[in-house]
C-alpha atoms as a PDB file:
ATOM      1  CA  UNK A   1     -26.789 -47.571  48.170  1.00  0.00           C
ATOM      2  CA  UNK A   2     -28.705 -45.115  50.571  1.00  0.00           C
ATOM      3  CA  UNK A   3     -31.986 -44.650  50.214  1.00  0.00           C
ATOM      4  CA  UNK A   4     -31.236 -40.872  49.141  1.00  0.00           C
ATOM      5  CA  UNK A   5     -28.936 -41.849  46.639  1.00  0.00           C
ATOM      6  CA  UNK A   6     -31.400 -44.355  45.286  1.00  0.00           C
ATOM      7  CA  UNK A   7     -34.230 -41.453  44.782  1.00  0.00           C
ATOM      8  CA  UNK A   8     -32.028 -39.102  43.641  1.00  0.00           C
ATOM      9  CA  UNK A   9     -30.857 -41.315  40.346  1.00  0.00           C
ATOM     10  CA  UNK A  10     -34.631 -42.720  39.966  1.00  0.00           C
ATOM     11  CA  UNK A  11     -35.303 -38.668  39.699  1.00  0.00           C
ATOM     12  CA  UNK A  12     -32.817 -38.811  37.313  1.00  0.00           C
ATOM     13  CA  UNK A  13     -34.024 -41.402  34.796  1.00  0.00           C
ATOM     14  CA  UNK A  14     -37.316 -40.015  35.153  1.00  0.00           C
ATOM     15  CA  UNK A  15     -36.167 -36.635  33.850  1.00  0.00           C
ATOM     16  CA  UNK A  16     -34.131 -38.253  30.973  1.00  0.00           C
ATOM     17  CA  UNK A  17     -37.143 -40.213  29.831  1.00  0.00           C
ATOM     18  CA  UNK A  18     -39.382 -37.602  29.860  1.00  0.00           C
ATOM     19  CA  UNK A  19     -36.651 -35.711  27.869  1.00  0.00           C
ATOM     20  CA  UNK A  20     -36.841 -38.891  25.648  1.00  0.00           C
ATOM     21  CA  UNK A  21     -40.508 -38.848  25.148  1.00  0.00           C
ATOM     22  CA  UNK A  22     -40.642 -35.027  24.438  1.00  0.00           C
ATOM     23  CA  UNK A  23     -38.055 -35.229  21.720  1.00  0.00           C
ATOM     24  CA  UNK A  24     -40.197 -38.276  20.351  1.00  0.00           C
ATOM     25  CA  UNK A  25     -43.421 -36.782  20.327  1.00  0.00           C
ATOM     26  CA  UNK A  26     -41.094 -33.780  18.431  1.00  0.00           C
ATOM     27  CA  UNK A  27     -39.919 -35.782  15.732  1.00  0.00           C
ATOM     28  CA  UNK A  28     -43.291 -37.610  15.305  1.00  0.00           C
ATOM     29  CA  UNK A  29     -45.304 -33.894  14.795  1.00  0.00           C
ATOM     30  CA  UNK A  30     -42.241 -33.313  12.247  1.00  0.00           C
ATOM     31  CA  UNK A  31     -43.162 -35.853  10.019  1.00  0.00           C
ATOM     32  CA  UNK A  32     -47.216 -35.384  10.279  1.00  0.00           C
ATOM     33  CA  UNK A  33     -48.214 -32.880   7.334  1.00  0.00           C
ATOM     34  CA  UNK A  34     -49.088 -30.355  10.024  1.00  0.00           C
ATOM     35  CA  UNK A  35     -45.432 -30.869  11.272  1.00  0.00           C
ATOM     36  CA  UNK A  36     -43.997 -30.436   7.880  1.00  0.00           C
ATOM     37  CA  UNK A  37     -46.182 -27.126   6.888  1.00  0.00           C
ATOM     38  CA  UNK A  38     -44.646 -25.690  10.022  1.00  0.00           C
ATOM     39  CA  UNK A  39     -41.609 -26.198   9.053  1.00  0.00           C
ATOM     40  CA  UNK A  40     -41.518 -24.573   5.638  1.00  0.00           C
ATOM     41  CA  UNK A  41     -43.061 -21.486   8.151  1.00  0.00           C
ATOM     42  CA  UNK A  42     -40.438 -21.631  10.193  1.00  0.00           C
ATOM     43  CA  UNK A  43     -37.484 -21.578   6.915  1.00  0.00           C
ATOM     44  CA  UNK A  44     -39.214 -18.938   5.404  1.00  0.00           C
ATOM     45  CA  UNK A  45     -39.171 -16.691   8.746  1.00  0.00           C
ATOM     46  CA  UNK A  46     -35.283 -17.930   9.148  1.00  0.00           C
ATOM     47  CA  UNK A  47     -35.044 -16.978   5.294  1.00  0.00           C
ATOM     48  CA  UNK A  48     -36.302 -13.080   5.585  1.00  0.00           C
ATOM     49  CA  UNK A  49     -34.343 -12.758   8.820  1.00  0.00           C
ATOM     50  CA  UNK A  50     -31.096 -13.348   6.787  1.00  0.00           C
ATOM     51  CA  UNK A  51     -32.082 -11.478   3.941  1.00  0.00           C
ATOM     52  CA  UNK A  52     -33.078  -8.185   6.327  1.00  0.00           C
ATOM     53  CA  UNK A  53     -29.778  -8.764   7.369  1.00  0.00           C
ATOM     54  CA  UNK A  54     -27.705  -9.325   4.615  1.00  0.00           C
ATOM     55  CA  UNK A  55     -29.295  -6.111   2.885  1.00  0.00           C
ATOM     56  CA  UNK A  56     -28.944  -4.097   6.104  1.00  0.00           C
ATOM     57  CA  UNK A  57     -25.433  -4.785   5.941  1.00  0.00           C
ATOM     58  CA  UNK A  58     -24.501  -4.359   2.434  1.00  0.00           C
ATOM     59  CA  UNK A  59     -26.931  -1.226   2.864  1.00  0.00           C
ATOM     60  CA  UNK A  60     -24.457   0.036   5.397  1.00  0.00           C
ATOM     61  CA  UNK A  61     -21.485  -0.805   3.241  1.00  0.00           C
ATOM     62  CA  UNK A  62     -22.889   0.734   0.153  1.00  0.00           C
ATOM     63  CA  UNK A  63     -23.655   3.886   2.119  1.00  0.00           C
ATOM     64  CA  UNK A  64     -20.229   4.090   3.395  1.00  0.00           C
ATOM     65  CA  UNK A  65     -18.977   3.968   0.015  1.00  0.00           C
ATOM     66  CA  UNK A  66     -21.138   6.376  -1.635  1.00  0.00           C
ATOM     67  CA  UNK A  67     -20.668   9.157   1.270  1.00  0.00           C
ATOM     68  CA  UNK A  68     -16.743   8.801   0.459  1.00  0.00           C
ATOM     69  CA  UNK A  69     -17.342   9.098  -3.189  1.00  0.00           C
ATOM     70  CA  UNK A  70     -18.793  11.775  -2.283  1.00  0.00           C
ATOM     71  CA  UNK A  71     -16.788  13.333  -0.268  1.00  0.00           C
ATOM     72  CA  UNK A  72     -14.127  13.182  -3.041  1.00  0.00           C
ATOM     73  CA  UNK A  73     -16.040  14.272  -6.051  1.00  0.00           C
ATOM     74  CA  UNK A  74     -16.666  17.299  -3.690  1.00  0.00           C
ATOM     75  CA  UNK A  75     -13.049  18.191  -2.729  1.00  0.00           C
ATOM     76  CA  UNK A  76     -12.182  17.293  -5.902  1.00  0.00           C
ATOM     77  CA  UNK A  77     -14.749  19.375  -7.507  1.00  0.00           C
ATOM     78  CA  UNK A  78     -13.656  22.318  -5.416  1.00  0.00           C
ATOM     79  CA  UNK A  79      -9.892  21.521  -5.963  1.00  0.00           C
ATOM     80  CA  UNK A  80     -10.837  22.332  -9.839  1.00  0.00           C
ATOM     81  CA  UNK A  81     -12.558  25.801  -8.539  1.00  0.00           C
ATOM     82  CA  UNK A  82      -9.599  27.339  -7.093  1.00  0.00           C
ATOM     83  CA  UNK A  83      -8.125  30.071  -8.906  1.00  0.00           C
ATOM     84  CA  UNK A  84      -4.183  30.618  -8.539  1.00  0.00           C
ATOM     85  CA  UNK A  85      -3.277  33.290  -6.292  1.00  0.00           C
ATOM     86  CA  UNK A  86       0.070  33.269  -7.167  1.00  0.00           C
ATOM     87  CA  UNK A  87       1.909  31.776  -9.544  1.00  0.00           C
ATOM     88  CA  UNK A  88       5.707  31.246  -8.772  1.00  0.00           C
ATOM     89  CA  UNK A  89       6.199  28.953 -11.999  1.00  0.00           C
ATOM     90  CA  UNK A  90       5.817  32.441 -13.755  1.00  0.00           C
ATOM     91  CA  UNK A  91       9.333  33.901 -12.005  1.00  0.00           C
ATOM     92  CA  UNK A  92      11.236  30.602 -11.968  1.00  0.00           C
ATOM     93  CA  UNK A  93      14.421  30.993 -14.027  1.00  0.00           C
ATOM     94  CA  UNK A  94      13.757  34.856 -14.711  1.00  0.00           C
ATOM     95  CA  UNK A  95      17.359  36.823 -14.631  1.00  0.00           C
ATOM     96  CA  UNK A  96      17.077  40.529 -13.244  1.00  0.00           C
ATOM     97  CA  UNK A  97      16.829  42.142 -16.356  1.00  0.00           C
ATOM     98  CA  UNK A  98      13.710  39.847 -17.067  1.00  0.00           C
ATOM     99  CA  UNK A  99      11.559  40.784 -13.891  1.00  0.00           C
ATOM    100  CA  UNK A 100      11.692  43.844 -14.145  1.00  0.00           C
ATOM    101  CA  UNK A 101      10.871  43.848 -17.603  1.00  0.00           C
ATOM    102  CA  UNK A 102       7.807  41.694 -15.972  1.00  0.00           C
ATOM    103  CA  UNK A 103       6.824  43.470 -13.020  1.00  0.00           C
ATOM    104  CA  UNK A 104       8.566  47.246 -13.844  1.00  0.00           C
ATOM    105  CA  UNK A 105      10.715  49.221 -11.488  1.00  0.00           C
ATOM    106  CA  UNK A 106      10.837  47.999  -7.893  1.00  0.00           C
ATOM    107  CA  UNK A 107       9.680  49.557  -4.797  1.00  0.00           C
ATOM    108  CA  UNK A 108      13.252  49.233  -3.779  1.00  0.00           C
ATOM    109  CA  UNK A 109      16.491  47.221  -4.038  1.00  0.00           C
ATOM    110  CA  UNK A 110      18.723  45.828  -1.206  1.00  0.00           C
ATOM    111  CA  UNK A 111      22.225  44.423  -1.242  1.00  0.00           C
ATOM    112  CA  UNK A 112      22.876  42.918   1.299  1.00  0.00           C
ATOM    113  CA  UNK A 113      25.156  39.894   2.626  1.00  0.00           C
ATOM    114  CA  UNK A 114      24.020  36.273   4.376  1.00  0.00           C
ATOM    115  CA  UNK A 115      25.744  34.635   6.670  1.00  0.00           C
ATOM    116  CA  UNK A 116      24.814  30.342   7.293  1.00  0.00           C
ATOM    117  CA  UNK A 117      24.940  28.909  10.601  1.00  0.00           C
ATOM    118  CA  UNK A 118      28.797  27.652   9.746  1.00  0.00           C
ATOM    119  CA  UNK A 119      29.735  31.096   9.331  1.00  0.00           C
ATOM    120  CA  UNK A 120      30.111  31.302   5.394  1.00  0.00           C
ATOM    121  CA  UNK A 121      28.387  34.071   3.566  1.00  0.00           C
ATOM    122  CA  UNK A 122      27.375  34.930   0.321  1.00  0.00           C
ATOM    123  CA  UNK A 123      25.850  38.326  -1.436  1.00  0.00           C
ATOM    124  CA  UNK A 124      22.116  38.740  -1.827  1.00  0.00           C
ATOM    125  CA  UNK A 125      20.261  40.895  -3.332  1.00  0.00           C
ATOM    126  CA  UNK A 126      16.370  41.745  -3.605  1.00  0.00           C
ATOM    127  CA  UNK A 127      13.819  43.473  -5.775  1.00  0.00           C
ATOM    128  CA  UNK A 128      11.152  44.164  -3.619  1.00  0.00           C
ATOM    129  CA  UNK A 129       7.124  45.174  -4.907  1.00  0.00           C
ATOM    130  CA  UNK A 130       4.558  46.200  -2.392  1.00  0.00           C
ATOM    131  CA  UNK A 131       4.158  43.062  -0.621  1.00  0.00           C
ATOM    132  CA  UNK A 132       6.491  41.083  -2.549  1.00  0.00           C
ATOM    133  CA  UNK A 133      10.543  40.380  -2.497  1.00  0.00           C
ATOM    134  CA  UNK A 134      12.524  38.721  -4.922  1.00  0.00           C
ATOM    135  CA  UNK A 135      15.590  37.624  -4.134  1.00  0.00           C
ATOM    136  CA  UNK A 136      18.669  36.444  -6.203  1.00  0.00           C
ATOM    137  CA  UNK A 137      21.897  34.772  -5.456  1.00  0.00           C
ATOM    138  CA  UNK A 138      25.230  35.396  -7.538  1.00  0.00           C
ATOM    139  CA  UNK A 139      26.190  32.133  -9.167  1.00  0.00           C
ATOM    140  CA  UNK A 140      29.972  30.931 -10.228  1.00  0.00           C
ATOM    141  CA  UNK A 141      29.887  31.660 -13.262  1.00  0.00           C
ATOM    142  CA  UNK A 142      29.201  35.337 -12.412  1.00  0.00           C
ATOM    143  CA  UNK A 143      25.061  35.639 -13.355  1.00  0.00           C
ATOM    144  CA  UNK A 144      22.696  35.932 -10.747  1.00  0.00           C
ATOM    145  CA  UNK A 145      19.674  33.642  -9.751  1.00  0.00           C
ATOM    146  CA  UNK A 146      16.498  33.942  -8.216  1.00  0.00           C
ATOM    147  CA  UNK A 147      16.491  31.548  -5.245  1.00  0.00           C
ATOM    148  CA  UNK A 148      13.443  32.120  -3.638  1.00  0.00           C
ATOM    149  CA  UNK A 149      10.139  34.584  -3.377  1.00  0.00           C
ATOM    150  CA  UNK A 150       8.390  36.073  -0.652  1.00  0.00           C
ATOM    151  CA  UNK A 151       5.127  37.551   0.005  1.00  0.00           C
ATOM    152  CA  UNK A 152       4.114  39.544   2.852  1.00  0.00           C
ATOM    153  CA  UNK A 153       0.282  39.864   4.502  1.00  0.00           C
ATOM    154  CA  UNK A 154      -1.548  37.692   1.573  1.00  0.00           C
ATOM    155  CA  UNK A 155      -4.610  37.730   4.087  1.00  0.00           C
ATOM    156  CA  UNK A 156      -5.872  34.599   2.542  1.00  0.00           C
ATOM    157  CA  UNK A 157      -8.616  33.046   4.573  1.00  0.00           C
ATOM    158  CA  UNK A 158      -7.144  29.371   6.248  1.00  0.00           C
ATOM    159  CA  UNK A 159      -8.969  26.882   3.308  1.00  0.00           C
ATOM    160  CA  UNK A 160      -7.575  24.135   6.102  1.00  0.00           C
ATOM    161  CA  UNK A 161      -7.614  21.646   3.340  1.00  0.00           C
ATOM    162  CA  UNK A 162      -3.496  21.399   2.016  1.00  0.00           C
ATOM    163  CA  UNK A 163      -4.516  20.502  -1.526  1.00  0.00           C
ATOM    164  CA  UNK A 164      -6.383  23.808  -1.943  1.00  0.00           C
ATOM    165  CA  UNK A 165      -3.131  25.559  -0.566  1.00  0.00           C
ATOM    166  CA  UNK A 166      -0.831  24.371  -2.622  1.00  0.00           C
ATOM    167  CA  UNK A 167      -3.610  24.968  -5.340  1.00  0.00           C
ATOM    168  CA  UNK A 168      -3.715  28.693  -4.537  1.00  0.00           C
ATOM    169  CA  UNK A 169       0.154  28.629  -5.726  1.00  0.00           C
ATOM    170  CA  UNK A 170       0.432  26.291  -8.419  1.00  0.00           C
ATOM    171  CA  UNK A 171       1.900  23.916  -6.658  1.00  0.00           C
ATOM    172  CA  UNK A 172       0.547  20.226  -8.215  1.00  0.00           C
ATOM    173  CA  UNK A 173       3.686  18.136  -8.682  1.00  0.00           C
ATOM    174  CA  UNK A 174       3.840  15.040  -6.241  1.00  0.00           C
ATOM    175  CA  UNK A 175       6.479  13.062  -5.715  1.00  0.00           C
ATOM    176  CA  UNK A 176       7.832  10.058  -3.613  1.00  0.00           C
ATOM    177  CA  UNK A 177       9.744  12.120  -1.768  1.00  0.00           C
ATOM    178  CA  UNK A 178       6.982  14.530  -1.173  1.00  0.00           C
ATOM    179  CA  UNK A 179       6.644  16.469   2.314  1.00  0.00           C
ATOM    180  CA  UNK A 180       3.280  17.834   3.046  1.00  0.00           C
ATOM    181  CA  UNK A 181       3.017  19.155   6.685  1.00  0.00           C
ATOM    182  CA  UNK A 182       0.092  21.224   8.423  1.00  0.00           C
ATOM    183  CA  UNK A 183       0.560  22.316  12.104  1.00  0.00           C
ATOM    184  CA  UNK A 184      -1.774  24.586  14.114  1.00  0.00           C
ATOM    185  CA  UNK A 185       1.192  27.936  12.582  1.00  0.00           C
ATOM    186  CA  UNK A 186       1.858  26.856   8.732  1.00  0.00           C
ATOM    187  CA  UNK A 187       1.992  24.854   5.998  1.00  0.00           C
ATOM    188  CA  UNK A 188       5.298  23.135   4.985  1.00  0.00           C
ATOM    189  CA  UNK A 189       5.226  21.448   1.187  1.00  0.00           C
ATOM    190  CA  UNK A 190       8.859  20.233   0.355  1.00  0.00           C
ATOM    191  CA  UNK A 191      10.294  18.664  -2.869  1.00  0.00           C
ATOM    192  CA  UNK A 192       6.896  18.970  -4.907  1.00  0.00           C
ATOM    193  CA  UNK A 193       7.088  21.788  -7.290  1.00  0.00           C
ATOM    194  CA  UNK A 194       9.223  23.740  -5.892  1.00  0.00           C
ATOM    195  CA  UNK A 195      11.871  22.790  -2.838  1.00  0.00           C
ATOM    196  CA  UNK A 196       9.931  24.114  -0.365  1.00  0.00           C
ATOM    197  CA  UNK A 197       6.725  25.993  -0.011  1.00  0.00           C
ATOM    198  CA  UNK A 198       6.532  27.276   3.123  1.00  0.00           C
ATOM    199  CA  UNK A 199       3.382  28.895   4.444  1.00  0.00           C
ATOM    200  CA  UNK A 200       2.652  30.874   8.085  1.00  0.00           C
ATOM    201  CA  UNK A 201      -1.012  30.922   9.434  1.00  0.00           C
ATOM    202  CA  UNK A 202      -1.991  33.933  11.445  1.00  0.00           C
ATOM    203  CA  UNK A 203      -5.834  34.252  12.835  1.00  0.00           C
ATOM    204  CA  UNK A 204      -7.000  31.841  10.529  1.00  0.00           C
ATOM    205  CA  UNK A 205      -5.393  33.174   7.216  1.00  0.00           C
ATOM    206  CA  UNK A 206      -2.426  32.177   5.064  1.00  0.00           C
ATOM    207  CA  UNK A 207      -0.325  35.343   5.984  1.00  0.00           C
ATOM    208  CA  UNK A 208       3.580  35.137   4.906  1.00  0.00           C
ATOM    209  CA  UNK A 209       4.490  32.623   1.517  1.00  0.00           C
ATOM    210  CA  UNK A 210       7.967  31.477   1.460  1.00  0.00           C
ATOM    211  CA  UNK A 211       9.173  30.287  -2.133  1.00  0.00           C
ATOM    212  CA  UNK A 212      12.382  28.212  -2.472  1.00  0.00           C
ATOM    213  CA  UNK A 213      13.150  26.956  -5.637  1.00  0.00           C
ATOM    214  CA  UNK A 214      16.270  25.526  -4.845  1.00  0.00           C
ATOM    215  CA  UNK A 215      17.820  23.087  -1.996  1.00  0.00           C
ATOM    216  CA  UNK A 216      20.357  24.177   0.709  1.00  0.00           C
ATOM    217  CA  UNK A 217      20.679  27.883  -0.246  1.00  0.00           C
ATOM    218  CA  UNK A 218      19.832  29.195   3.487  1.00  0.00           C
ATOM    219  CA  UNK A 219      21.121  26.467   5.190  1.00  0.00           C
END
């Protein structure tokens, strides 16, 4: 073995039993009182350091929590607030005779036809008040039905929440079916309380309302 080689491994049992003799002199300052005491020190410290932790964590949690509890009780508090703006439940089912026994003589009536995209038509005709048309479709048996209700420039400022919407018309049923859309121009609430409640947005306010009670008729 070369000389180099020969210093180079007495270096190295010189390190490991100096490594020896620290870890000796360790373990005999352990299990002097001193030793011991310092320990205990040393548990405790560990101890508070997991404690600090474990309630900064479960602080974090909790706070999480009670911000969305929060955050509920508030929409849900305001959900409770809102006072209907319209009520379609009121005209569901109401022949001709009937809303205008509600609402008095119309602004004006129109009879016209419709015609759906496969080219079949049908007879319509609508009541219309102010800002409002009604419009009913003639059924086979001969009566008439009102299939769906419009209002014009409702002006309503955008609540941007789709609960408070469908609030503002009575609209509460939920379903599995249930639809609920919002895009940047409407709100779109299918198969809830009525078929489809169909909303348009203009400049930040619920503008146009679109009531269809029933599936299919303007298809």
């Amino acid at each position: 073995m070369s000389s180099r080689k020969v210093r180079k491994e007495a270096k190295r049992q010189l390190e490991v039993e100096r490594e020896k003799e620290r870890m000796q002199k360790q373990m005999d300052y352990l299990n002097t009182e001193e030793g011991r005491k310092s320990q205990k020190r040393i548990s405790r410290i560990v101890g508070i350091i997991m404690i600090i932790l474990v309630v900064s964590i479960g602080g974090c949690t909790i706070s999480s929590v009670s911000k969305k509890a929060a955050e509920k009780k508030a929409h849900d508090e305001a959900l409770a607030a809102v006072e209907v703006y319209f009520d379609p439940m009121e005209y569901q089912g109401l022949s001709e005779e009937e809303l205008v026994s509600k609402k008095g003589e119309p602004t004006s009536i129109e009879e016209w036809t419709y015609t759906r995209s496969d080219n079949t038509q049908f007879p319509v005709k609508t009541y219309y008040y102010d800002n409002e048309a009604y419009d009913y479709v003639s059924q086979s048996d001969g009566t008439t039905e009102l299939v769906t209700i419009r209002l014009d420039d409702a002006g309503i400022d955008d609540p941007e929440d789709a609960d408070i919407v469908r609030a503002l018309f009575n609209d509460s049923e939920q379903h599995s079916d249930t639809e609920v859309t919002k895009t940047t121009g409407a709100y779109r609430i299918k198969k809830a309380t009525y078929y489809d409640l169909w909303i348009i947005l203009d400049d930040n306010k619920l503008t146009t309302v679109n009531i269809n009670f029933f599936e299919n008729v303007w298809d």
